[in-house]
Protein backbone atom coordinates (compact mmCIF):
# COMPACT_ATOMS: atom_id res chain seq x y z
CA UNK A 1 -8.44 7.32 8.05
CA UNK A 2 -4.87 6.88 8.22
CA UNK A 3 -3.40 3.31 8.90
CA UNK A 4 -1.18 1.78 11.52
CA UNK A 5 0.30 3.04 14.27
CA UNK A 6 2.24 6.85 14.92
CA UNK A 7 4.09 8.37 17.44
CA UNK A 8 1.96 11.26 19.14
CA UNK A 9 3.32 14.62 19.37
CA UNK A 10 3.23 16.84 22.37
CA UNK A 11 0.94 19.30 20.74
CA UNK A 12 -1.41 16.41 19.74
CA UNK A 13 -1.46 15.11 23.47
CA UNK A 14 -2.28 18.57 24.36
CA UNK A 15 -5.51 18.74 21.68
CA UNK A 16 -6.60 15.00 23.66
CA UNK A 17 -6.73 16.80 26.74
CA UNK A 18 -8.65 19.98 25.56
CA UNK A 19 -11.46 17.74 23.06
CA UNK A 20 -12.02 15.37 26.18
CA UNK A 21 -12.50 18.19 28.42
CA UNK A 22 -15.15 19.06 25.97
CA UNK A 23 -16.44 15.91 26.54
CA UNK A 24 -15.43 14.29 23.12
CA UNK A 25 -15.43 10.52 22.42
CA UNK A 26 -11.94 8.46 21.70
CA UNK A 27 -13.59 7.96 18.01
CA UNK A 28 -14.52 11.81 17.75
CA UNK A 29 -10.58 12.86 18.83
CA UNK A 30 -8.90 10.37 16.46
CA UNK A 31 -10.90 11.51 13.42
CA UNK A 32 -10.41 15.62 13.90
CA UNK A 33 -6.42 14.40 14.76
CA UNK A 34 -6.06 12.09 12.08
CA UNK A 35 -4.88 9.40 13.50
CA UNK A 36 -6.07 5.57 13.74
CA UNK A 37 -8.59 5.18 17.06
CA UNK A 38 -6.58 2.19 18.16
CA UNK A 39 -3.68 5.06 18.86
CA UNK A 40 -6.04 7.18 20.39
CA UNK A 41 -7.25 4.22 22.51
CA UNK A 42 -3.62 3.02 23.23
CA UNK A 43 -2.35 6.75 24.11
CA UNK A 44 -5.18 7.24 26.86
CA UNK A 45 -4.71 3.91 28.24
CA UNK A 46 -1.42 3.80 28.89
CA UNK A 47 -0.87 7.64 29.64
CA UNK A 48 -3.61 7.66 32.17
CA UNK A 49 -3.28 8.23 36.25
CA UNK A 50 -4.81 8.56 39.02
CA UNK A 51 -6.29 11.78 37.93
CA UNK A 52 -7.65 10.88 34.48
CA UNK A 53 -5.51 11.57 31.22
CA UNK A 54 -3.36 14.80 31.56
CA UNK A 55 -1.01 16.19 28.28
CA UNK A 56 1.80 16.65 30.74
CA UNK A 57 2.09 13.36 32.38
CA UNK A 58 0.98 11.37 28.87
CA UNK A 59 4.23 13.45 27.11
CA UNK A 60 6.54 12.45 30.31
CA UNK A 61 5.41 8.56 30.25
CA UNK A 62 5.98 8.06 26.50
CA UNK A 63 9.28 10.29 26.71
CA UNK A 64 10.43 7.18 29.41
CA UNK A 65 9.26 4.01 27.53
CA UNK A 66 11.34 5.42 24.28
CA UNK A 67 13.82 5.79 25.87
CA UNK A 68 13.70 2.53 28.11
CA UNK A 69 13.38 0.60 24.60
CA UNK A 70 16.03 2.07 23.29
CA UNK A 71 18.45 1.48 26.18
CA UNK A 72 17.51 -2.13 26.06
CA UNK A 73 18.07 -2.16 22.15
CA UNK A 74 21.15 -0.72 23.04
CA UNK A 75 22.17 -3.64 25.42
CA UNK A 76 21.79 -6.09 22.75
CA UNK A 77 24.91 -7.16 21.23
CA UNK A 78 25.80 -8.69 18.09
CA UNK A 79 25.79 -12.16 19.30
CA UNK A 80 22.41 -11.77 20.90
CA UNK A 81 21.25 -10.27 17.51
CA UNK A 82 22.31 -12.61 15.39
CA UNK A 83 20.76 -15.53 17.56
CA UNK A 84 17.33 -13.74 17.49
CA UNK A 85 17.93 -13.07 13.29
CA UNK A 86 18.93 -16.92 12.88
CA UNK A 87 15.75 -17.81 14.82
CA UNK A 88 13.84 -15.30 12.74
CA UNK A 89 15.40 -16.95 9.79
CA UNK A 90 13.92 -20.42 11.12
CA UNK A 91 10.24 -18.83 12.07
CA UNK A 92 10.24 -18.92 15.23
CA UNK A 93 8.24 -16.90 16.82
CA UNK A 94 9.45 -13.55 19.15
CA UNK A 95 7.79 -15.59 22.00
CA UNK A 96 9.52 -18.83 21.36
CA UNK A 97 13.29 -17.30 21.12
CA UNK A 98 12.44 -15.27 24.77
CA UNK A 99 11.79 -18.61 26.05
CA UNK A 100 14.73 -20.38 24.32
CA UNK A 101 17.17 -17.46 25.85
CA UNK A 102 15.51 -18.06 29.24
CA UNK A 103 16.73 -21.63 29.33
CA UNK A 104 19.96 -21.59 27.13
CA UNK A 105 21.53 -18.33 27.80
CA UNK A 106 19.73 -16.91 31.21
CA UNK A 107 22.42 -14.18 31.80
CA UNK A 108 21.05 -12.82 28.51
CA UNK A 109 17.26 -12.79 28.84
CA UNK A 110 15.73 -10.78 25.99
CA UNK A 111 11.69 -10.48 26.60
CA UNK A 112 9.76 -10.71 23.36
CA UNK A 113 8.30 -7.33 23.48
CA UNK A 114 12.23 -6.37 23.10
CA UNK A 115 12.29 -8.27 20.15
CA UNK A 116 9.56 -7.51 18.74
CA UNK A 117 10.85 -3.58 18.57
CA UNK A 118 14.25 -5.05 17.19
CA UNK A 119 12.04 -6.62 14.09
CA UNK A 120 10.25 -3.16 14.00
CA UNK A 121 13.18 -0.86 14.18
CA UNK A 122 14.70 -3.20 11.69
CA UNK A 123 11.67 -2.55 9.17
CA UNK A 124 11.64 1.06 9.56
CA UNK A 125 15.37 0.77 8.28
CA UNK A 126 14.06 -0.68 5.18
CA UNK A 127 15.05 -4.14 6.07
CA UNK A 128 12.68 -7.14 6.01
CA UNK A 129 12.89 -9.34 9.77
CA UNK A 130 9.00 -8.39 10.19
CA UNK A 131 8.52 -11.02 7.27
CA UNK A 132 9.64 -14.09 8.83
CA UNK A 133 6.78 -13.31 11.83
CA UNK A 134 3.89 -15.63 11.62
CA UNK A 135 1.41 -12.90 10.06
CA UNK A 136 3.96 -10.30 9.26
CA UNK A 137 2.76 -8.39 12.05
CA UNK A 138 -0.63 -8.40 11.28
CA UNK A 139 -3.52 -9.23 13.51
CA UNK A 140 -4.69 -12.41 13.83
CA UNK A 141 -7.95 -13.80 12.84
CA UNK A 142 -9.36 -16.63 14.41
CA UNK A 143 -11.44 -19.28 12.78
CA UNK A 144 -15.25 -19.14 13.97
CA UNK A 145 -15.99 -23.08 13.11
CA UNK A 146 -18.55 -21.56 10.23
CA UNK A 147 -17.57 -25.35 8.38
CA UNK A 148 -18.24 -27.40 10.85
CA UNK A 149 -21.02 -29.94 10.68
CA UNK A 150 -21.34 -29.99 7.23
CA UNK A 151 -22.51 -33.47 6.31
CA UNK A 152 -23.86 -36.50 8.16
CA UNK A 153 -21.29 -39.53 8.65
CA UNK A 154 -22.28 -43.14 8.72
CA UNK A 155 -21.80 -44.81 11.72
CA UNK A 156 -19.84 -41.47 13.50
CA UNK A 157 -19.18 -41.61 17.27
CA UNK A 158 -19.44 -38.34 19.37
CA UNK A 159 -16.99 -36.55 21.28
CA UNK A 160 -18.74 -37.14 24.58
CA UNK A 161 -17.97 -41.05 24.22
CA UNK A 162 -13.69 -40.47 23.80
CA UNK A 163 -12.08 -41.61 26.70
CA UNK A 164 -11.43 -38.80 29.80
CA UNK A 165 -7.41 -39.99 29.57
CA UNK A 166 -7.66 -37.82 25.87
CA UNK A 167 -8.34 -33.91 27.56
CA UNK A 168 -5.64 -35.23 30.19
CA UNK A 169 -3.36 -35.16 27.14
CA UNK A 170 -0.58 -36.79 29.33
CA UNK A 171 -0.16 -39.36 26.51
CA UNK A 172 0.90 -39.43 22.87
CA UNK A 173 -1.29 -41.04 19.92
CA UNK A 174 -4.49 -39.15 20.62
CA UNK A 175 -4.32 -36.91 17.27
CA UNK A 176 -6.79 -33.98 15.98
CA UNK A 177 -7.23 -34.01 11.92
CA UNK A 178 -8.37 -31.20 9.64
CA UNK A 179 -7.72 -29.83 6.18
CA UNK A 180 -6.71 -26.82 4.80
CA UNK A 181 -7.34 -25.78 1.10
CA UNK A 182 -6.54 -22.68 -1.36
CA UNK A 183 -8.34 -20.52 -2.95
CA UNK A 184 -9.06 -22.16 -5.96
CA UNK A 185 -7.38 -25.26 -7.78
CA UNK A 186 -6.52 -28.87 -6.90
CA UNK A 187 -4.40 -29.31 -3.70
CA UNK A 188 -5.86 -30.02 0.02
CA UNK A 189 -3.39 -30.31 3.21
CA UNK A 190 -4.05 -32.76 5.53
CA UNK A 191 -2.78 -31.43 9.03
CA UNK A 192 -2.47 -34.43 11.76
CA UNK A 193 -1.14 -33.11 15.24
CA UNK A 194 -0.89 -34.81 18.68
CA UNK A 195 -2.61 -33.88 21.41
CA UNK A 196 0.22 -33.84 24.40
CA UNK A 197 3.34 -33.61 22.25
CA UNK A 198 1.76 -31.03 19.74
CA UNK A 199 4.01 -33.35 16.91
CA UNK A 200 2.35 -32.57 13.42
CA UNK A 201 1.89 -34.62 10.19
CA UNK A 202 1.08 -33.24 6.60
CA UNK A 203 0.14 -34.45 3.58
CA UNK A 204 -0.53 -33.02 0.18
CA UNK A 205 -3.77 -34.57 -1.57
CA UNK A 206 -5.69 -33.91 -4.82
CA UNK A 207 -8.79 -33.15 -3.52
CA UNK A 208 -11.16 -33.20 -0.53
CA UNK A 209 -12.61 -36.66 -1.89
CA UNK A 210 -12.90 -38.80 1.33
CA UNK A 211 -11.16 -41.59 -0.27
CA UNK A 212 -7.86 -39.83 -0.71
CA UNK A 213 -8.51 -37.95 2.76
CA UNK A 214 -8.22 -41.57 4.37
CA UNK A 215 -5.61 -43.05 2.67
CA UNK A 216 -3.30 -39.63 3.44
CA UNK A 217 -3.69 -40.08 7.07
CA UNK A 218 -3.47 -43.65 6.85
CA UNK A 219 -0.23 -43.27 5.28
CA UNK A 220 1.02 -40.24 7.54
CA UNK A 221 0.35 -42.36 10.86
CA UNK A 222 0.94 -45.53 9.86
CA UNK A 223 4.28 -45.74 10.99
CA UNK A 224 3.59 -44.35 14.58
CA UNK A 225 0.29 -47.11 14.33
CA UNK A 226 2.06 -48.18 18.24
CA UNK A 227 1.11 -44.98 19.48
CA UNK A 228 -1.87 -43.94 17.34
CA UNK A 229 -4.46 -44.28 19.82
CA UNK A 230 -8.10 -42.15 19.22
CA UNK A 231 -8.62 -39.75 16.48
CA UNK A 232 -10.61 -36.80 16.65
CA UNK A 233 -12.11 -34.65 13.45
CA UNK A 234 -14.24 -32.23 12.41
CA UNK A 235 -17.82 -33.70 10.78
CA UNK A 236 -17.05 -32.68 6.90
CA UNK A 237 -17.85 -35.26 4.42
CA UNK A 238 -13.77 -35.83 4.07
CA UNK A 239 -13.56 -37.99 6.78
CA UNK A 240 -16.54 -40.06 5.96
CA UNK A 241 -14.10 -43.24 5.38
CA UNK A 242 -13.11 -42.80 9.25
CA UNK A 243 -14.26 -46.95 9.67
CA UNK A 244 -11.39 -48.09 7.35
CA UNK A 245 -8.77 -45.44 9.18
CA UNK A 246 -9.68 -46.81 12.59
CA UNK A 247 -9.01 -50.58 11.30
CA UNK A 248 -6.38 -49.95 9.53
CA UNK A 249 -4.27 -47.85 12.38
CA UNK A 250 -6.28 -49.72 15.44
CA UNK A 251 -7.62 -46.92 16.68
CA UNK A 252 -11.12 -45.30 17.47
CA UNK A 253 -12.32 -42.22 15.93
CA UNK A 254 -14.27 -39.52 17.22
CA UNK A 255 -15.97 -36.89 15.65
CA UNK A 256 -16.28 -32.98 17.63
CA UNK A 257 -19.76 -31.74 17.61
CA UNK A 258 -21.36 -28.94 14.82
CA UNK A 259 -19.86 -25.54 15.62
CA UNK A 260 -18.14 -26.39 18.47
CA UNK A 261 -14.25 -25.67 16.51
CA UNK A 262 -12.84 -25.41 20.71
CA UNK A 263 -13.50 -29.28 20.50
CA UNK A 264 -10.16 -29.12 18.30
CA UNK A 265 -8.76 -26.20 19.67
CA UNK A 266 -5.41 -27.52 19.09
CA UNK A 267 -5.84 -28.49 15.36
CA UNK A 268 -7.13 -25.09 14.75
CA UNK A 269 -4.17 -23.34 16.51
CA UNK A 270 -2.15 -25.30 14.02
CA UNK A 271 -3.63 -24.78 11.06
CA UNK A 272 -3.08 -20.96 11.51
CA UNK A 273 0.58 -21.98 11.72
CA UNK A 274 0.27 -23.99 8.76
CA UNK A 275 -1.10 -20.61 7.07
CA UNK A 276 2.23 -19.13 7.57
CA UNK A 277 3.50 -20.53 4.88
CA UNK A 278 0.34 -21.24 2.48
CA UNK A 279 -1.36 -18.07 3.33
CA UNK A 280 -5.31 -17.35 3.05
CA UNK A 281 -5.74 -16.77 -0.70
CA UNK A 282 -3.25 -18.47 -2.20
CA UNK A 283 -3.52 -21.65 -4.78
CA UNK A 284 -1.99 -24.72 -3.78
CA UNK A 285 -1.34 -26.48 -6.80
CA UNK A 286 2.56 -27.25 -7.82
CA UNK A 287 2.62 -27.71 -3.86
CA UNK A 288 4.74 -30.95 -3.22
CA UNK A 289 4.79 -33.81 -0.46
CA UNK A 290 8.34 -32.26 -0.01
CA UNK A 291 7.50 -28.85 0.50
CA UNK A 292 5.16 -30.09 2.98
CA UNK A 293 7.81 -32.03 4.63
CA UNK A 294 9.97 -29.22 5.36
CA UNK A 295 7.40 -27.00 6.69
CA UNK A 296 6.69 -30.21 8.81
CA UNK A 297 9.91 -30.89 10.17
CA UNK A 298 9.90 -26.62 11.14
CA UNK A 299 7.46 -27.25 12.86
CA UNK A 300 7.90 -30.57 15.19
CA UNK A 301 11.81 -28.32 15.65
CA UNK A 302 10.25 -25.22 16.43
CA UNK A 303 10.20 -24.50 20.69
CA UNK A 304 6.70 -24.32 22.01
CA UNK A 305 5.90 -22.25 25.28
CA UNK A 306 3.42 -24.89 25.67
CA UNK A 307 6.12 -27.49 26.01
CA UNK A 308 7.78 -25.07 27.93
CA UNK A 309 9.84 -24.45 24.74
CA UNK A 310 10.97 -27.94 24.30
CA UNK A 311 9.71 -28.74 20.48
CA UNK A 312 7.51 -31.24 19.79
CA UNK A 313 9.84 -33.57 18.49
CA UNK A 314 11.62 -33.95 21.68
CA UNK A 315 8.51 -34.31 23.62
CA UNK A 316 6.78 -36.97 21.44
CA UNK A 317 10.44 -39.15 22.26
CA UNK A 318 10.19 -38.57 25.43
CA UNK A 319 6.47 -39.72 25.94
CA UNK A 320 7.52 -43.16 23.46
CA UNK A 321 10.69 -43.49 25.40
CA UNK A 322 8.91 -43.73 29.02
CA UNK A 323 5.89 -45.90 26.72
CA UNK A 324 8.17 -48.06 25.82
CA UNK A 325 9.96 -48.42 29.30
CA UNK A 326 6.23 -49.09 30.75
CA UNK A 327 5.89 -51.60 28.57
CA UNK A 328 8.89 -53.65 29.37
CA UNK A 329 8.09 -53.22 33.17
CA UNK A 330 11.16 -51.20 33.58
């Protein structure tokens, strides 16, 4: 079955009509067309009325969206262009540079579905935007918790016993951990992110040994120990040194419970972005504490709609700055 996505013709729309007059599945009409049975899904969706799905009116209402797309490509100028191809450049997501026009240059509001067709008319022209896009267009598959649970940890405190103030996430230094690995070979990230600022650490380690696990995160957070408040992982045997990681940053450490990845929602989220650069697949030896640190820094300097696309960077300031002014009784 072909791949992807095509552009009906009007003689196909008319063969939809006739095959579900016949009474035809969606399946059944994209295999004797030839065509994927997500288009055939998509066509009938959005080419539907009031009276059911009619060649005529399908032709007339994909006839007006070309041609409202390409008006609206149209509109875009060079300088809006090359902002969305230096944001591109920097990974940012379609999403995030509709939000940063929104709020930086409001008279010239470009939606991210917009964008998205600029990065797809740009591929069709043999060029190479669609790269920079967090799965390069693909879809995106989620991670089903399948790991968690693995091993039992001395001493380990449930979820259920963090304080409520942590879901409030209206502070900084409540932080999720996790790991990401390759496909084969030494190298294991260490991903650290903050629950209300979304600010992420990484570290490169060896192996998943729970020795080197600890001191990584000890190192990462060490110098944020003032606002290092609860820490929250997953229950593999990595984090089984989680006693020495509280004393050493002050902290208390909580562990989700077995299959339940939600728990860590915002860990998990991050590790997919994390995969944008060291996809599913791929070895990560000869990967360096420095290559991590850049992808790190994209990150915490990357708008999040979240934030309503302030980065994390500014946020996590923010929250010390008004910490700190608590403190002093200002």
């Amino acid at each position: 079955m072909p791949k992807g996505y095509h552009h009906l013709t009007y003689e196909q729309r008319c063969q939809i009509y006739a095959l579900k007059q016949r009474g035809d599945s969606q399946i059944q009409i994209a295999l004797h067309l030839g065509v994927h049975r997500s288009t055939m899904s998509r066509e009938i969706h959005r080419n539907s009325g009031m009276r059911g799905y009619r060649y005529k009116q399908a032709e007339a209402y994909a006839v007006k969206r070309r041609r409202t797309a390409s008006a609206i490509v149209r509109r875009m100028n060079n300088k809006i262009c090359a902002i969305i191809v230096e944001k591109l450049n920097q990974q940012w997501s379609p999403e995030q540079i509709s939000g940063w026009f929104f709020y930086n240059m409001p008279e010239n509001r470009v939606s991210h579905e917009t964008i998205y067709k600029y990065v797809w008319k740009d591929k069709r022209d043999g060029r190479s935007l669609y790269k920079h896009l967090r799965h390069h267009g693909k879809k995106y598959n989620k991670r089903n918790g399948k790991n968690a649970g693995r091993g039992h940890i001395p001493n380990r405190v449930c979820i259920e016993k963090r304080p409520e103030v942590v879901a409030a996430k209206d502070r900084i230094g409540d932080w999720e951990l996790d790991t990401v690995i390759g496909c084969r070979g030494p190298g294991v990230i260490v991903s650290m992110v903050d629950r209300a600022s979304k600010l992420t650490k990484l570290a490169i380690v060896p192996t998943k040994h729970a020795y080197g696990i600890s001191k990584a995160i000890i190192d990462k957070l060490i110098s944020t120990h003032s606002v290092v408040h609860t820490l929250t992982a997953d229950n593999g045997k990595e984090f089984a040194n989680h006693t020495q990681v509280s004393t050493a940053l002050g902290a208390s450490f909580y562990f989700a419970n077995p299959y339940h990845s939600w728990e860590r929602g915002l860990n998990e989220h991050t590790n997919g972005l994390i995969r944008q650069y060291f996809p599913k697949g791929k070895s990560l030896k000869g990967v360096t504490q420095e290559d991590l640190d850049l992808v790190e820094s994209l990150l915490n300097n990357r708008p999040r709609k979240v934030l309503k696309y302030f980065t994390p960077i500014e946020v996590f300031q923010r929250l010390n700055s008004a910490t700190d002014n608590v403190a002093l009784g200002n």
